[in-house]
C-alpha atoms as a PDB file:
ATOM      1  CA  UNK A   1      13.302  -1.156   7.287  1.00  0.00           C
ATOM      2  CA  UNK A   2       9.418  -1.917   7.939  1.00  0.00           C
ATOM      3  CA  UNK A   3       6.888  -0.481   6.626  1.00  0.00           C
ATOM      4  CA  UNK A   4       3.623  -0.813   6.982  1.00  0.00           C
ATOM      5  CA  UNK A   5       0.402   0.051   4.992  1.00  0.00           C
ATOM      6  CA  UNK A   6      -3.122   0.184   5.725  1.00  0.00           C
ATOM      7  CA  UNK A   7      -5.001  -1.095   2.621  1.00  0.00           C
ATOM      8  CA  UNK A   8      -8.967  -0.913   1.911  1.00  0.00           C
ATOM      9  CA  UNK A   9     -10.884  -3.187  -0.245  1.00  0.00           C
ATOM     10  CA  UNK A  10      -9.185  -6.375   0.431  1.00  0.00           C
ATOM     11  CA  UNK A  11     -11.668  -8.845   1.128  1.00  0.00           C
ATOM     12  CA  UNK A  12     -10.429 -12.407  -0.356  1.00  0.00           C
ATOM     13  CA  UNK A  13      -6.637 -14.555   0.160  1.00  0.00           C
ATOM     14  CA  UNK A  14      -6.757 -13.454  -4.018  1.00  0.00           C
ATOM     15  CA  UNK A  15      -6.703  -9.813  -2.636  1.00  0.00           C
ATOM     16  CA  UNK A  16      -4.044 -10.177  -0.513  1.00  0.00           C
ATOM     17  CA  UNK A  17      -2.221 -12.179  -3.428  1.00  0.00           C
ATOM     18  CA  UNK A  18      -2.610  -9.071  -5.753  1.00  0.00           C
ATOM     19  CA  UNK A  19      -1.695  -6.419  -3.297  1.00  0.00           C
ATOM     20  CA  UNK A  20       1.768  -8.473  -2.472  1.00  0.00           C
ATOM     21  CA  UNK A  21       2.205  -9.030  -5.693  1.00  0.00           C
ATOM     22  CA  UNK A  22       1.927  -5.008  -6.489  1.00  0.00           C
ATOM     23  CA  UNK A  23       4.033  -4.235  -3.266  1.00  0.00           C
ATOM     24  CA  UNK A  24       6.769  -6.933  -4.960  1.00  0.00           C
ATOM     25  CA  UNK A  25       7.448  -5.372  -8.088  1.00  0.00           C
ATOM     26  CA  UNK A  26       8.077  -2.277  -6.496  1.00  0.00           C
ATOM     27  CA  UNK A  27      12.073  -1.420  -6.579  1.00  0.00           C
ATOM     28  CA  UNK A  28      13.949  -1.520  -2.831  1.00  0.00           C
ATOM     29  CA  UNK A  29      11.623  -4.362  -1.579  1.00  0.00           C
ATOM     30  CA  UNK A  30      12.776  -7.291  -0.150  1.00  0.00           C
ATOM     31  CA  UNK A  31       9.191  -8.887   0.853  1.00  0.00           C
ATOM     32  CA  UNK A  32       6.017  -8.317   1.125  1.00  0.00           C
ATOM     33  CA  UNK A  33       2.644  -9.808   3.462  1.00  0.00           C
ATOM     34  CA  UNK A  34      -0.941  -8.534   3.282  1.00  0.00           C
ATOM     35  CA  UNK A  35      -3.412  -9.428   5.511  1.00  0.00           C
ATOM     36  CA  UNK A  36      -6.834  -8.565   4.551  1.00  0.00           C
ATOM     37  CA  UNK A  37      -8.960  -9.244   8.031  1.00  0.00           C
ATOM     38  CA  UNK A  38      -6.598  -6.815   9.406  1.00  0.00           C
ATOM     39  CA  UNK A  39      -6.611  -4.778   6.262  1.00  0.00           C
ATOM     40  CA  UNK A  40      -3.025  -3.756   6.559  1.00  0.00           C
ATOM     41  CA  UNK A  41       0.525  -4.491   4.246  1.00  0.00           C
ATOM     42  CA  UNK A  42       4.315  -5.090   5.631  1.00  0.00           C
ATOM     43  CA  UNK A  43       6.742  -4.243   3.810  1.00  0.00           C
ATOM     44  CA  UNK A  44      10.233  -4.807   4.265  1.00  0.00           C
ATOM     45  CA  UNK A  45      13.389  -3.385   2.304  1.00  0.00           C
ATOM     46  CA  UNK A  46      13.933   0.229   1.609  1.00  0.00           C
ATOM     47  CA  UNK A  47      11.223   0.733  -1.328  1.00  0.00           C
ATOM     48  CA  UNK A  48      10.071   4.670  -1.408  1.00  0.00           C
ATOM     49  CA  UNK A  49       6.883   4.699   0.352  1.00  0.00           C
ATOM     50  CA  UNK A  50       5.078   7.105  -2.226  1.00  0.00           C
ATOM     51  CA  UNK A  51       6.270   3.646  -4.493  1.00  0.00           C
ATOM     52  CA  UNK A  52       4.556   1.502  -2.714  1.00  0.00           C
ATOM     53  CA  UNK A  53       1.528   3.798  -2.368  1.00  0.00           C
ATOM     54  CA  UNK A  54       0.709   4.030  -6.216  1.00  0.00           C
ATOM     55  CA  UNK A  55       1.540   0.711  -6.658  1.00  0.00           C
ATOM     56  CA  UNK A  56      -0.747  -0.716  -4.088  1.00  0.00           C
ATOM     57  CA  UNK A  57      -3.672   2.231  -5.887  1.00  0.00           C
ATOM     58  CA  UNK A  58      -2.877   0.895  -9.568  1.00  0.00           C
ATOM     59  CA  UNK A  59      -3.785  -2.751  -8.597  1.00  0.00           C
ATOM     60  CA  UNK A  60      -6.841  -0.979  -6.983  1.00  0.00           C
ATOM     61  CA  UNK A  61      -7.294  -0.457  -3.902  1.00  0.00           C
ATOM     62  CA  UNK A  62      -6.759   2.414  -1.288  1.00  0.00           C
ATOM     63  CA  UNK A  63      -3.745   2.343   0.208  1.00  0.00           C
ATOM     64  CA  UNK A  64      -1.828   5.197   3.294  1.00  0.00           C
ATOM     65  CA  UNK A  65       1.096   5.072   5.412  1.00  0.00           C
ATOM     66  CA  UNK A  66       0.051   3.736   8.954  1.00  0.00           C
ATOM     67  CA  UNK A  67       0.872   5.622  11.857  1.00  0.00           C
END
């Protein structure tokens, strides 16, 4: 399953790098990819998405569900 996030405040490859890296340790994912000039986060694997939301807010920044 893919989902994706949209994420605000990335604005570096180093931001991207700690938002995967959040996303990663999260249980049920299989792999992660941020992009920060689109400001959005795939995830794939079946990792509850409230998860992947506080996970993505603890390493600072703002993270929802995208439509």
């Amino acid at each position: 399953m893919t989902t994706t996030l949209t994420v605000e405040g990335m604005g570096c490859e180093g931001c991207e790098d700690i938002v995967e890296n959040a996303l990663e340790g999260v249980d049920g994912v299989e792999d992660a990819d941020a992009d920060e000039a689109d400001g959005v986060a795939t995830v794939e694997g079946d990792a509850d998405t409230e998860a992947l939301l506080e996970s993505v807010e603890f390493a600072g920044y703002e993270a929802e569900i995208a439509d």
